[in-house]
N, C-alpha and C. Protein backbone atom coordinates (compact mmCIF):
# COMPACT_ATOMS: atom_id res chain seq x y z
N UNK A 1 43.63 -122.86 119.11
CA UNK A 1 44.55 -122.25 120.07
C UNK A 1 45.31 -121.10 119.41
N UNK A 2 45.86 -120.05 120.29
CA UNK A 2 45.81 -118.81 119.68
C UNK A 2 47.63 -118.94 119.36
N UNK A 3 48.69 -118.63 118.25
CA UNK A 3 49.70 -118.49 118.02
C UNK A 3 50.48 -117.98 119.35
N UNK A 4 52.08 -118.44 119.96
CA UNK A 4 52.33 -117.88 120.96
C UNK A 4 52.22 -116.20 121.00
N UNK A 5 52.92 -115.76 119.68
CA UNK A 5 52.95 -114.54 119.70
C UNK A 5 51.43 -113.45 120.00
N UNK A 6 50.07 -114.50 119.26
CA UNK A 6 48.88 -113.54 119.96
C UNK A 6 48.79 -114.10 121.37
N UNK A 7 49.32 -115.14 122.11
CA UNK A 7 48.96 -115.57 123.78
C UNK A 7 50.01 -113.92 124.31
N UNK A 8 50.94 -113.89 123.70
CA UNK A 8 51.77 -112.59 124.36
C UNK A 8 51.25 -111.56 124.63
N UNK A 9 50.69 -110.76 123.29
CA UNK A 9 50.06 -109.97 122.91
C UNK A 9 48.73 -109.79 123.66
N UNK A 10 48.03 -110.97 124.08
CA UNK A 10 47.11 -110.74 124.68
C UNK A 10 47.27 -110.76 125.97
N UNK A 11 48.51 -111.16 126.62
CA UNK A 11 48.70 -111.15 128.28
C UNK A 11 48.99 -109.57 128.62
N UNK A 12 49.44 -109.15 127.71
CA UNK A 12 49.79 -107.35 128.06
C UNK A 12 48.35 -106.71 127.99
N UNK A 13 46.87 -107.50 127.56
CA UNK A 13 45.65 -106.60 128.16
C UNK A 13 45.47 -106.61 126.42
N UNK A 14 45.80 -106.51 124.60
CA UNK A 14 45.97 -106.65 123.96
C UNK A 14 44.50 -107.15 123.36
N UNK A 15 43.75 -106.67 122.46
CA UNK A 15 42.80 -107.14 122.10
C UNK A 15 43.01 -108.16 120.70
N UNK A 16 42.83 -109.57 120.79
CA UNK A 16 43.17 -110.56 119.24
C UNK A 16 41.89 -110.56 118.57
N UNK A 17 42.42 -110.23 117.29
CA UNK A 17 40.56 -110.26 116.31
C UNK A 17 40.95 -111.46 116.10
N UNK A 18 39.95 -112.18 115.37
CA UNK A 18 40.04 -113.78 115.23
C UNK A 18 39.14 -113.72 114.28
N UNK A 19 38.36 -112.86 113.22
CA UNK A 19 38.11 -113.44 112.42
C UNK A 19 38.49 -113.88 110.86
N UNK A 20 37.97 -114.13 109.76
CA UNK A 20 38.74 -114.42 108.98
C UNK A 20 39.46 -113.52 108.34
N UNK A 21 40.83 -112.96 108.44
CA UNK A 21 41.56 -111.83 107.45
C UNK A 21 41.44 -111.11 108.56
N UNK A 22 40.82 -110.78 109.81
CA UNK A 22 40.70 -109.64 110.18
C UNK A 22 42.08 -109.75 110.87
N UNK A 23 43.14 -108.49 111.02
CA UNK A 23 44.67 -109.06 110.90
C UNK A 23 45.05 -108.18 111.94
N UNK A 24 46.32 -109.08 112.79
CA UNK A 24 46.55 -108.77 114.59
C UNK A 24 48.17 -108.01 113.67
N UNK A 25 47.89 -106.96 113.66
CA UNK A 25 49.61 -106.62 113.44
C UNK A 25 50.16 -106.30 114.68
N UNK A 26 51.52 -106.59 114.77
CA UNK A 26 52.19 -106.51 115.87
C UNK A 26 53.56 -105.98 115.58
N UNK A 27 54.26 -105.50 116.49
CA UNK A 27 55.71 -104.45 116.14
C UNK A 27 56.64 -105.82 117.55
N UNK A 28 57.58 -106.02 117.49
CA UNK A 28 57.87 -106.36 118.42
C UNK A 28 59.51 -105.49 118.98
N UNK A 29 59.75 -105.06 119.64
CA UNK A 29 60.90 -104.06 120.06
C UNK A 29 61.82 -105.11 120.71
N UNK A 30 63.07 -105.23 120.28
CA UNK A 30 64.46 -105.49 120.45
C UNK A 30 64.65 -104.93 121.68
N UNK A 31 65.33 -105.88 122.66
CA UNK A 31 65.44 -105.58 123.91
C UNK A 31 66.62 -104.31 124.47
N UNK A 32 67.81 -104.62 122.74
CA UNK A 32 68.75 -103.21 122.64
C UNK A 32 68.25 -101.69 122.60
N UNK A 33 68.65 -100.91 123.42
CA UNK A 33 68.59 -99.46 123.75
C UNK A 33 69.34 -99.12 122.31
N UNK A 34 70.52 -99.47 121.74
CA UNK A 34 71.04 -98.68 120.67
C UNK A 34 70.73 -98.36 119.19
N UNK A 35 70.52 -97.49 118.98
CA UNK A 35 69.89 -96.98 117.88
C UNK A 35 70.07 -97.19 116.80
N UNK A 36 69.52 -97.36 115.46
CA UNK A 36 69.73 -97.00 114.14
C UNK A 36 70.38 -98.91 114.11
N UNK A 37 69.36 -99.47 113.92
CA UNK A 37 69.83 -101.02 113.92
C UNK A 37 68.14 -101.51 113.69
N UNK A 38 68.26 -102.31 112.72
CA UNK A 38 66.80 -102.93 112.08
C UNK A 38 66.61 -104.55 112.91
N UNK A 39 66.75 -104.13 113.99
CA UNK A 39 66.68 -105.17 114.80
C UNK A 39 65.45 -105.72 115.88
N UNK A 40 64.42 -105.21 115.38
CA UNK A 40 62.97 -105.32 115.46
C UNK A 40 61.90 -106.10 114.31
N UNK A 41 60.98 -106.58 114.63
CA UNK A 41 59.99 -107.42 113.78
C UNK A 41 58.53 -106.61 113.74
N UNK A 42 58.37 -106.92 112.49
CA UNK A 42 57.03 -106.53 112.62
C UNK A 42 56.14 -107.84 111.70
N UNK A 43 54.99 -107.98 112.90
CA UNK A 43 54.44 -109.40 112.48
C UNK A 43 52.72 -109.47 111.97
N UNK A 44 51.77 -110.05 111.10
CA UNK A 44 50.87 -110.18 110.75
C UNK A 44 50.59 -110.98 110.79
N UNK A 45 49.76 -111.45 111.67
CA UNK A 45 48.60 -112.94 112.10
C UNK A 45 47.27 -112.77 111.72
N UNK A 46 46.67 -113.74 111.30
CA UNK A 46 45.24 -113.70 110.57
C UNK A 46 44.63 -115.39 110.52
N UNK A 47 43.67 -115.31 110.52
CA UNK A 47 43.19 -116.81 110.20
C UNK A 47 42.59 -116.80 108.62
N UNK A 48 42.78 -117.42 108.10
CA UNK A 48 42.53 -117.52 106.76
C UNK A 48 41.63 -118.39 106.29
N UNK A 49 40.98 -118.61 105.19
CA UNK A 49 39.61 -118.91 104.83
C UNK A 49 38.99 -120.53 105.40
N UNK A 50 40.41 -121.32 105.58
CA UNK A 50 39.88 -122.55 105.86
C UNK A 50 40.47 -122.69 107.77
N UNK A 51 40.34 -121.50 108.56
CA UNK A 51 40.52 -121.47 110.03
C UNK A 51 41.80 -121.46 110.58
N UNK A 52 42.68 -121.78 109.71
CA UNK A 52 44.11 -121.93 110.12
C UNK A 52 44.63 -120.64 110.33
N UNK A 53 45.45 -120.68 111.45
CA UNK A 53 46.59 -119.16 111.49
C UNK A 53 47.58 -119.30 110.70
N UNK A 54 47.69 -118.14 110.13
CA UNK A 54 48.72 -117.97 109.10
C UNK A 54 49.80 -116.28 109.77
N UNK A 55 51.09 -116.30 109.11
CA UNK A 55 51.37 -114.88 109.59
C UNK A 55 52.61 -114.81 109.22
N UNK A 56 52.69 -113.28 108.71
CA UNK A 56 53.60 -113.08 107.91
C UNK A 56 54.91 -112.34 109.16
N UNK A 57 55.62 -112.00 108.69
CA UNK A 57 57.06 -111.42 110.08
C UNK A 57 58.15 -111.31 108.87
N UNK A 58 58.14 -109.72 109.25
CA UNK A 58 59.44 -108.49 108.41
C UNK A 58 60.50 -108.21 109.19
N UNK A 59 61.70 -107.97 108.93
CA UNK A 59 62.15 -106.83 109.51
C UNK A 59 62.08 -105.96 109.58
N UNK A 60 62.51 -105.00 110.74
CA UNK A 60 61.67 -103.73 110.77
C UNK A 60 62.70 -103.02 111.68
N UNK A 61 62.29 -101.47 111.80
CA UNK A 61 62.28 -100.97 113.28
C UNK A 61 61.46 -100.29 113.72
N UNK A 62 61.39 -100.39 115.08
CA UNK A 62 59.63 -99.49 115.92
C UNK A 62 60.89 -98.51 116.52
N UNK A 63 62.01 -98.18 116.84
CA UNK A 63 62.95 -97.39 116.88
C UNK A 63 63.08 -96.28 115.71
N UNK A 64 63.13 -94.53 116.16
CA UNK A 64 63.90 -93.46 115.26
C UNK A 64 64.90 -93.89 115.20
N UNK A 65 65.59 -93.44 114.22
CA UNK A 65 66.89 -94.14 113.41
C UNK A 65 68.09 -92.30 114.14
N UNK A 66 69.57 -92.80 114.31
CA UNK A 66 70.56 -91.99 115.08
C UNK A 66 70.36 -90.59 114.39
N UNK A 67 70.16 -90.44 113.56
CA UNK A 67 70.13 -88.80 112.65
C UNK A 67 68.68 -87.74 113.73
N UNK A 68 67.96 -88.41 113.75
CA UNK A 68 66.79 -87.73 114.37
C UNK A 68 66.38 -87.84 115.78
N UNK A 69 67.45 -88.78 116.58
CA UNK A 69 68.05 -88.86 117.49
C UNK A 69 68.64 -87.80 118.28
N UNK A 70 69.80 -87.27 117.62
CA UNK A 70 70.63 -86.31 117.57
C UNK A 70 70.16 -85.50 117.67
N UNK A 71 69.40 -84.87 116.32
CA UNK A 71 68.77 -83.94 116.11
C UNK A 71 67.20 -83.87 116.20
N UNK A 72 67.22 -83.72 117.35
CA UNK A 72 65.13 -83.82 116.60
C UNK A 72 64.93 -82.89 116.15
N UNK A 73 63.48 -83.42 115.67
CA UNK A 73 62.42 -82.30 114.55
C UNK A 73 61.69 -81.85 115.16
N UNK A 74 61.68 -82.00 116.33
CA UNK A 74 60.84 -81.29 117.61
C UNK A 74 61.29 -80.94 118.90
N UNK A 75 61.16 -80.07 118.97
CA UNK A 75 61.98 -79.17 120.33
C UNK A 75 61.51 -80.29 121.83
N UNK A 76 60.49 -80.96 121.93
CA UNK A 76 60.48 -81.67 122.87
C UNK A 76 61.14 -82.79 122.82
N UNK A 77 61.49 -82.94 122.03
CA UNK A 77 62.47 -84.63 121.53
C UNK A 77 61.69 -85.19 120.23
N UNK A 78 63.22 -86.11 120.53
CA UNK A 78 62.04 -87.48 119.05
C UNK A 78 61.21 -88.36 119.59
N UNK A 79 60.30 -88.80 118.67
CA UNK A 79 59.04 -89.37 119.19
C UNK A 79 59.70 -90.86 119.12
N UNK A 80 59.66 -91.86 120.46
CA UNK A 80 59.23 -93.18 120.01
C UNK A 80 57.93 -93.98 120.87
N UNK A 81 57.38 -94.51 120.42
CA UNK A 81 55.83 -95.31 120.37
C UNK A 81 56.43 -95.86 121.42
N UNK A 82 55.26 -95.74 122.55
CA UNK A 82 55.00 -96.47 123.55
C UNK A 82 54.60 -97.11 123.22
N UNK A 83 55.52 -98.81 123.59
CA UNK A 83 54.52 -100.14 123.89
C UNK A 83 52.93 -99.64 124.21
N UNK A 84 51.90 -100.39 123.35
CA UNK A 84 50.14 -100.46 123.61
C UNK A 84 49.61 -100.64 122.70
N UNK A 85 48.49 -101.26 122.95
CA UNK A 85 47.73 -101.22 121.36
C UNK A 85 46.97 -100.15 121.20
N UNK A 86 47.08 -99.82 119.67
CA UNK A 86 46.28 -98.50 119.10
C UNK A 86 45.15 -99.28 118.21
N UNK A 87 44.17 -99.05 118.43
CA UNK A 87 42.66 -99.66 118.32
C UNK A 87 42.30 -98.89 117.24
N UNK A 88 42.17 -99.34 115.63
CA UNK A 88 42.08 -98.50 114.80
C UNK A 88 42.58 -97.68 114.43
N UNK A 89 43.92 -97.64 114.50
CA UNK A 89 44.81 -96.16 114.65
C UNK A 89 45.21 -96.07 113.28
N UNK A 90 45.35 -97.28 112.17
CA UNK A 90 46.11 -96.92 111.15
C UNK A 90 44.99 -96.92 109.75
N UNK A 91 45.37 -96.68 108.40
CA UNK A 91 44.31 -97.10 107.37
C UNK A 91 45.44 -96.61 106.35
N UNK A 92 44.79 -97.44 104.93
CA UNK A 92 46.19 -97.35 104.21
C UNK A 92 46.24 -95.39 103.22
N UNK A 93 47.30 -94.92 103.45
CA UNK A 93 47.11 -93.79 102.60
C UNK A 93 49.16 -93.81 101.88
N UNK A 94 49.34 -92.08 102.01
CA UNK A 94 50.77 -92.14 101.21
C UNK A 94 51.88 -91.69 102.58
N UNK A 95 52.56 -91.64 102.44
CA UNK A 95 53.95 -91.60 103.20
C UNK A 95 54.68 -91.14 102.16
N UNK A 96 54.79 -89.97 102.12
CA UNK A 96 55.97 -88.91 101.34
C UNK A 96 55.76 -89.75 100.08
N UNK A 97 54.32 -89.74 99.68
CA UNK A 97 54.12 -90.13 98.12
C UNK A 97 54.26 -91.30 97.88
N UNK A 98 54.39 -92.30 99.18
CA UNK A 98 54.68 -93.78 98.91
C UNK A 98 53.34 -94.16 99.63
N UNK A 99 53.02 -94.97 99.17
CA UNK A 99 51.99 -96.14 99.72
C UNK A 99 51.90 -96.80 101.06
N UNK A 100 51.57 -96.06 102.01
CA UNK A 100 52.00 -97.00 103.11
C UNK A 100 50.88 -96.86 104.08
N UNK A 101 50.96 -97.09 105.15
CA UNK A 101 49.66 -97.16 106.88
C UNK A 101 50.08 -95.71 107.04
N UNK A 102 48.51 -94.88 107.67
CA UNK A 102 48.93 -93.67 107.99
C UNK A 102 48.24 -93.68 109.42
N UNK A 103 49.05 -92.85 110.39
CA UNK A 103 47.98 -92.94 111.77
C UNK A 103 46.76 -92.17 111.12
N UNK A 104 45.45 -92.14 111.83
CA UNK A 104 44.30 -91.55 112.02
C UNK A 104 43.80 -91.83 113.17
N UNK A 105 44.64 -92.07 114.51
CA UNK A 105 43.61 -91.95 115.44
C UNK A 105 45.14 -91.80 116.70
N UNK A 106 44.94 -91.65 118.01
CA UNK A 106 46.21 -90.55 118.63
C UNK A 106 46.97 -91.95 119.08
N UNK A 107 48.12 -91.76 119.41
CA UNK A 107 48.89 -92.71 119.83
C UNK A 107 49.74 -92.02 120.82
N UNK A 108 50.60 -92.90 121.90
CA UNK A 108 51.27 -92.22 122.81
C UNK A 108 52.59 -92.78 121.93
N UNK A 109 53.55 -91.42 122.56
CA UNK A 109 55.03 -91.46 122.06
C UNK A 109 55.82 -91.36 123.65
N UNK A 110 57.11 -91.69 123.70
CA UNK A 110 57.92 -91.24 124.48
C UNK A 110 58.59 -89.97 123.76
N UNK A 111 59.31 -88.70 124.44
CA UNK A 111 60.19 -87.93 124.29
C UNK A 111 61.46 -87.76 123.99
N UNK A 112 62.18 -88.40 123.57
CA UNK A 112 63.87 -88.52 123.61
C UNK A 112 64.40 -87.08 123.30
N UNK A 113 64.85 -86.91 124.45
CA UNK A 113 65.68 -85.52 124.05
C UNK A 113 66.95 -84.90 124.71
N UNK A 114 67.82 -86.24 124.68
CA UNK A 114 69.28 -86.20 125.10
C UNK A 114 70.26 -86.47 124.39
N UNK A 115 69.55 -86.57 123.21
CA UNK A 115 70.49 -86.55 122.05
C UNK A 115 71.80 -87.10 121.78
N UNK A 116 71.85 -88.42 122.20
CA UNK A 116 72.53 -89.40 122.12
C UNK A 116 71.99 -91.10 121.33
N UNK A 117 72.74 -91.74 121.20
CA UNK A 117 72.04 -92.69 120.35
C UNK A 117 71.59 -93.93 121.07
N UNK A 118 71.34 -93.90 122.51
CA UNK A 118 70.57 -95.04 123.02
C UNK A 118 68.85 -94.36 123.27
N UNK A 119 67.82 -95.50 122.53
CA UNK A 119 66.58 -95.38 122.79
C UNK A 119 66.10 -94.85 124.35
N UNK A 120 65.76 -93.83 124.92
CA UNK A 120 65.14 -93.51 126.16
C UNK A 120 63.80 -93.32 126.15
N UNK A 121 62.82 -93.92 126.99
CA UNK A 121 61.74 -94.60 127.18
C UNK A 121 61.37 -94.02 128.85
N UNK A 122 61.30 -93.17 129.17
CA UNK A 122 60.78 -92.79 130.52
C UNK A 122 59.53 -92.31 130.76
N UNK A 123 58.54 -92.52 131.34
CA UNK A 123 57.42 -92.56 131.30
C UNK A 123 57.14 -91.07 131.45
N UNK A 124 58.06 -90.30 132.08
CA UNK A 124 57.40 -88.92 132.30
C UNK A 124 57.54 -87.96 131.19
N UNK A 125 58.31 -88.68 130.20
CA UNK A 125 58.28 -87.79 128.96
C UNK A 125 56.93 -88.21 128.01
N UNK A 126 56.28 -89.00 128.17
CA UNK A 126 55.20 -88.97 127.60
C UNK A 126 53.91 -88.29 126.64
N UNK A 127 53.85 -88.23 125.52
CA UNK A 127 53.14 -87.16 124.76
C UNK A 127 51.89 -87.59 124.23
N UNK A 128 51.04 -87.48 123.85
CA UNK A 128 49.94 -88.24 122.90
C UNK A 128 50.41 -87.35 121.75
N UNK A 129 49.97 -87.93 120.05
CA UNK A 129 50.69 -87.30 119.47
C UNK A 129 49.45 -87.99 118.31
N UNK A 130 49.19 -86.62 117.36
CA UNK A 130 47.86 -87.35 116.92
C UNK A 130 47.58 -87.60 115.57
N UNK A 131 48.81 -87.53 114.83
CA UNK A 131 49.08 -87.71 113.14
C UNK A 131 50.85 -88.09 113.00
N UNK A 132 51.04 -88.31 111.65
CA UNK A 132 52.53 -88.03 111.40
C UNK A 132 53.04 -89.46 111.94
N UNK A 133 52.62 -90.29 112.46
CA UNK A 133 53.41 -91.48 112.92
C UNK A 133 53.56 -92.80 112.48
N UNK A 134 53.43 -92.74 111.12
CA UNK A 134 53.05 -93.93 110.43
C UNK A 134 53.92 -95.19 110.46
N UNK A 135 53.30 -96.25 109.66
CA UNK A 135 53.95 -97.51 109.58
C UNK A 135 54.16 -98.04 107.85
N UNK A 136 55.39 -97.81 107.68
CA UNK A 136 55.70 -97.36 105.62
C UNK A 136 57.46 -98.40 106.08
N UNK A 137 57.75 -97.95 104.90
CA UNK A 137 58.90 -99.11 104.26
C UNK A 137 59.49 -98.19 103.93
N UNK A 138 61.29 -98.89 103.67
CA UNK A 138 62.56 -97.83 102.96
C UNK A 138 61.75 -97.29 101.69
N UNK A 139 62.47 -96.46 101.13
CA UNK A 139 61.97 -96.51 99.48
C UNK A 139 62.66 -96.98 98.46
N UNK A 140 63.70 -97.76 98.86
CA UNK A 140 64.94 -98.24 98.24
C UNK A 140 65.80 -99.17 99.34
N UNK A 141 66.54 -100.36 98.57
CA UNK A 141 67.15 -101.55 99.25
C UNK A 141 68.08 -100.38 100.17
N UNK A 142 68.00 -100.77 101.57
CA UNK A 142 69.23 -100.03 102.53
C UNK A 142 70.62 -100.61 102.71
N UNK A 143 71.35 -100.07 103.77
CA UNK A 143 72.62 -100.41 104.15
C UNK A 143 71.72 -101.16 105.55
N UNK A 144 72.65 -101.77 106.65
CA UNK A 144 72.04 -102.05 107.82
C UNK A 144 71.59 -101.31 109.11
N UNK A 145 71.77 -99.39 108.29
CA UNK A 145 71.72 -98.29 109.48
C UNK A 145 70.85 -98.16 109.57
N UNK A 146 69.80 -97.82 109.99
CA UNK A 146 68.19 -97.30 109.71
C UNK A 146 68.52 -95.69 109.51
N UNK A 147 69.11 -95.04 110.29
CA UNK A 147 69.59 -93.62 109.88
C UNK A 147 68.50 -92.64 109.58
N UNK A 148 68.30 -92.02 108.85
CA UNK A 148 67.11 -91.09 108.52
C UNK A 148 65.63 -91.76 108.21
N UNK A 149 65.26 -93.11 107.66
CA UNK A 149 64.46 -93.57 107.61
C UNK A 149 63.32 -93.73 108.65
N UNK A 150 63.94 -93.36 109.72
CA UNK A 150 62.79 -93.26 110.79
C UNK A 150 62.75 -91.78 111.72
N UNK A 151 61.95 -91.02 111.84
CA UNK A 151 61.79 -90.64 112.93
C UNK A 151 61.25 -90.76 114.14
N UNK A 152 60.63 -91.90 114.32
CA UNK A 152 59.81 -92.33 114.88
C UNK A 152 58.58 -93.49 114.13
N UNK A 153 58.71 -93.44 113.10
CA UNK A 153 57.24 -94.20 112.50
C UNK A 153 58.04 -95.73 112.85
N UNK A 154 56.79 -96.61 112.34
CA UNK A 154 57.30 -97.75 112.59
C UNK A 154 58.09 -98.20 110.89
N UNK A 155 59.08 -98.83 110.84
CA UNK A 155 59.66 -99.07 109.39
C UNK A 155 59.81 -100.19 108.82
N UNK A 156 59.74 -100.85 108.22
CA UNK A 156 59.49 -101.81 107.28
C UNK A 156 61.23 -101.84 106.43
N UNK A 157 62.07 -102.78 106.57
CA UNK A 157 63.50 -102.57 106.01
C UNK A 157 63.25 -102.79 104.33
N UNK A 158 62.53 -103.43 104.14
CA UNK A 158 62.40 -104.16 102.51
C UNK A 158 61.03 -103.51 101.64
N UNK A 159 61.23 -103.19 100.82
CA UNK A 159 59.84 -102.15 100.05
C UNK A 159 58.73 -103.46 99.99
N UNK A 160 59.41 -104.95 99.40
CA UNK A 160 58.09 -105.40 99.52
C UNK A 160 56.80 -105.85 100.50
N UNK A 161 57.65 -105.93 101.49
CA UNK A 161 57.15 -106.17 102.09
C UNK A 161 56.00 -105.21 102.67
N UNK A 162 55.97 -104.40 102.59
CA UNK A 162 54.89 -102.81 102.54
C UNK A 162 53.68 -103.15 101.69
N UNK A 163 54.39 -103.61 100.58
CA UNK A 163 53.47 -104.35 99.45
C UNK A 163 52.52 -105.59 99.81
N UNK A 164 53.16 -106.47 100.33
CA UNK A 164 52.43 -107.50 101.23
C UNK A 164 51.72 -107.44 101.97
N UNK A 165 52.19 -106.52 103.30
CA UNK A 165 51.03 -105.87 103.75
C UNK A 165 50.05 -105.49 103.78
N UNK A 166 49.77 -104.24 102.65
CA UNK A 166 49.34 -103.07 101.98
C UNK A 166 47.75 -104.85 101.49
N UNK A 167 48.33 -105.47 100.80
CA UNK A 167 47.85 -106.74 99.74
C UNK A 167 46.82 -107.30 101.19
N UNK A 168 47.53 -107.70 102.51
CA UNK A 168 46.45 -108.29 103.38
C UNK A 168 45.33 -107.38 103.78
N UNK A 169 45.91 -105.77 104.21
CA UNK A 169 44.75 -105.23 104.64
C UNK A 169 43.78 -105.45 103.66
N UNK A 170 43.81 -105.85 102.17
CA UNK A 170 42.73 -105.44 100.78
C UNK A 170 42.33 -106.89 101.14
N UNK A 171 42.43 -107.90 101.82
CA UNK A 171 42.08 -109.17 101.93
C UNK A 171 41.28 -108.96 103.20
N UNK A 172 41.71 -108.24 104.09
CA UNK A 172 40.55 -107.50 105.00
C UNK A 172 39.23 -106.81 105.55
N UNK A 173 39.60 -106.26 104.01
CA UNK A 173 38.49 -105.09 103.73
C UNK A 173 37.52 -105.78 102.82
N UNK A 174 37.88 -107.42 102.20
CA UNK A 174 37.11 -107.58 100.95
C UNK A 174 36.38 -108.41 102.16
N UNK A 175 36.73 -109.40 103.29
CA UNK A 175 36.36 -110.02 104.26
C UNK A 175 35.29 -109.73 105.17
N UNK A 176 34.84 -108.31 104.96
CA UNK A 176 33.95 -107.41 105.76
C UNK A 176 34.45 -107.00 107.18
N UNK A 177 36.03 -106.58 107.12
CA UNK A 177 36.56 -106.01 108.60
C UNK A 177 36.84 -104.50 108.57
N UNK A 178 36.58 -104.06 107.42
CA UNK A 178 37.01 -102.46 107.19
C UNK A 178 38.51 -102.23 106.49
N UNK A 179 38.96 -101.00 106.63
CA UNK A 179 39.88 -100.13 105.67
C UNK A 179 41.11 -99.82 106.96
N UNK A 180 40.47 -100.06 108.29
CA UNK A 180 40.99 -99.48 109.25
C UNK A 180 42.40 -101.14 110.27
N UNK A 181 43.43 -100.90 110.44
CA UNK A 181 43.97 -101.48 111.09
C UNK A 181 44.30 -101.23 112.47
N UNK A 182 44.29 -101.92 113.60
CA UNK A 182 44.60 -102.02 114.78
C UNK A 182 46.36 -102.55 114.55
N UNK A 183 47.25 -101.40 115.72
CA UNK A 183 48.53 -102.10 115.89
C UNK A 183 49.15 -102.06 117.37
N UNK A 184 49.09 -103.15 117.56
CA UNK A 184 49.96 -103.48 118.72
C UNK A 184 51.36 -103.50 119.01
N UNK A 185 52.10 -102.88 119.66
CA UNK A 185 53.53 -102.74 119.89
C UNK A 185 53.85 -103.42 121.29
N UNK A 186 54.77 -104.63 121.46
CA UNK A 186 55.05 -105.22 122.77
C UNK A 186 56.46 -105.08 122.67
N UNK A 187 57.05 -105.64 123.56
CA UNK A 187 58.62 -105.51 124.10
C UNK A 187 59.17 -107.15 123.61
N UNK A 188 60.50 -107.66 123.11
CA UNK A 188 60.83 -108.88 123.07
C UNK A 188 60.76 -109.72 124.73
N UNK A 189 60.93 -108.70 125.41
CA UNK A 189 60.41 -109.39 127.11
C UNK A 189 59.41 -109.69 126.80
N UNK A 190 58.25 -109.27 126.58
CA UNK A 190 56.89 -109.61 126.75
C UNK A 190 56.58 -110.65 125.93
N UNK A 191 56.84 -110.78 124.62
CA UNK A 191 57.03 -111.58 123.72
C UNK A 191 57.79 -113.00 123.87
N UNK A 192 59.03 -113.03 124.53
CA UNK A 192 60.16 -114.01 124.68
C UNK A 192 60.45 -114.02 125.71
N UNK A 193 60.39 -113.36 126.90
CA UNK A 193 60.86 -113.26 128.22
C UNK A 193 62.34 -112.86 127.92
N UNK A 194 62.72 -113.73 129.04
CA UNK A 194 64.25 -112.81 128.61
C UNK A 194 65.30 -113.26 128.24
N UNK A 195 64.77 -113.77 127.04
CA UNK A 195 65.64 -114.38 126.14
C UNK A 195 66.73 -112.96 125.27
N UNK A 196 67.91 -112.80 125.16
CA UNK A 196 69.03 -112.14 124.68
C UNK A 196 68.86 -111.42 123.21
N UNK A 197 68.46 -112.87 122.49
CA UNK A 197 68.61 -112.76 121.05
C UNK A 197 67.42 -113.49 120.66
């Protein structure tokens, strides 16, 4: 039987690999609009050599952090990831010289460009956006702001955990599933219903 979190994942249309190592990453988004708060998960499910599910769960944020908010780096707004799964979208390379998931294949973003610090998510701002959006870690222990650490990528609060990661995809690739990761992003609704906290 499949972990609740892949029954979630798969009710949003969500494709679950199931074989051994081959690994369901998942982002899960905090039901809070307000920004620059590491109040998101990011989770790794896998079945492991003797059939059992196993799975690892970081803190994180799938949220740009208030600095790039404010200000974007792009005249159409800041990018944040539409809830969906991206089917091969990531593979491991560097992130500003760090070790981390790099996109290689297009992903949709929302637009934010009201420059205030609650997350906006409206469907008509919509972009496909086809590099630059990765999934990497602080580079150093933080405070609890996310702040510049994100512009949009997905973030990882703790360096090791990047490391851990980084360690399953190579348990992946030795498994015969490839170099390449699939990531799914759902809502804590979709995930928990509507549970608060």
């Amino acid at each position: 039987m499949l972990p609740p979190l892949l029954q979630a994942a798969k009710a949003t249309g969500a494709r679950v690999f199931i074989g051994t190592y081959d690994l369901n990453l998942i982002g899960i988004r905090h039901h809070r609009t307000t920004a620059n708060q590491w109040d998101d998960l990011l989770a790794c499910l896998y079945l492991d050599e003797t059939n059992a599910w196993r799975g690892a769960y970081w803190p994180a944020t799938t949220d740009p952090g208030l600095p790039h908010l404010v200000a974007p780096m792009r005249s159409a707004g800041c990018a944040v990831l539409v809830p969906a799964q991206y089917l091969g979208a990531y593979k491991e390379g560097l992130h500003k010289g760090r070790a981390a998931l790099v996109q290689i294949a297009p992903v949709q973003v929302y637009r934010d460009n009201n420059k205030d610090d609650q997350i906006d998510t409206s469907p008509a701002t919509i972009q496909t956006l086809d590099y630059s959006l990765n999934i990497h870690s602080v580079a150093r222990t933080v405070s609890d702001a996310v702040n510049s650490w994100s512009a949009g990528c997905q973030v990882l609060r703790h360096v090791e955990h990047m490391a851990e990661l980084l360690a399953l995809l190579e348990k992946q690739a030795e498994h015969g599933h490839g170099d390449r990761v699939s990531y799914t992003l759902i809502t804590a609704a979709q995930c928990c219903g509507n549970q608060k906290e």
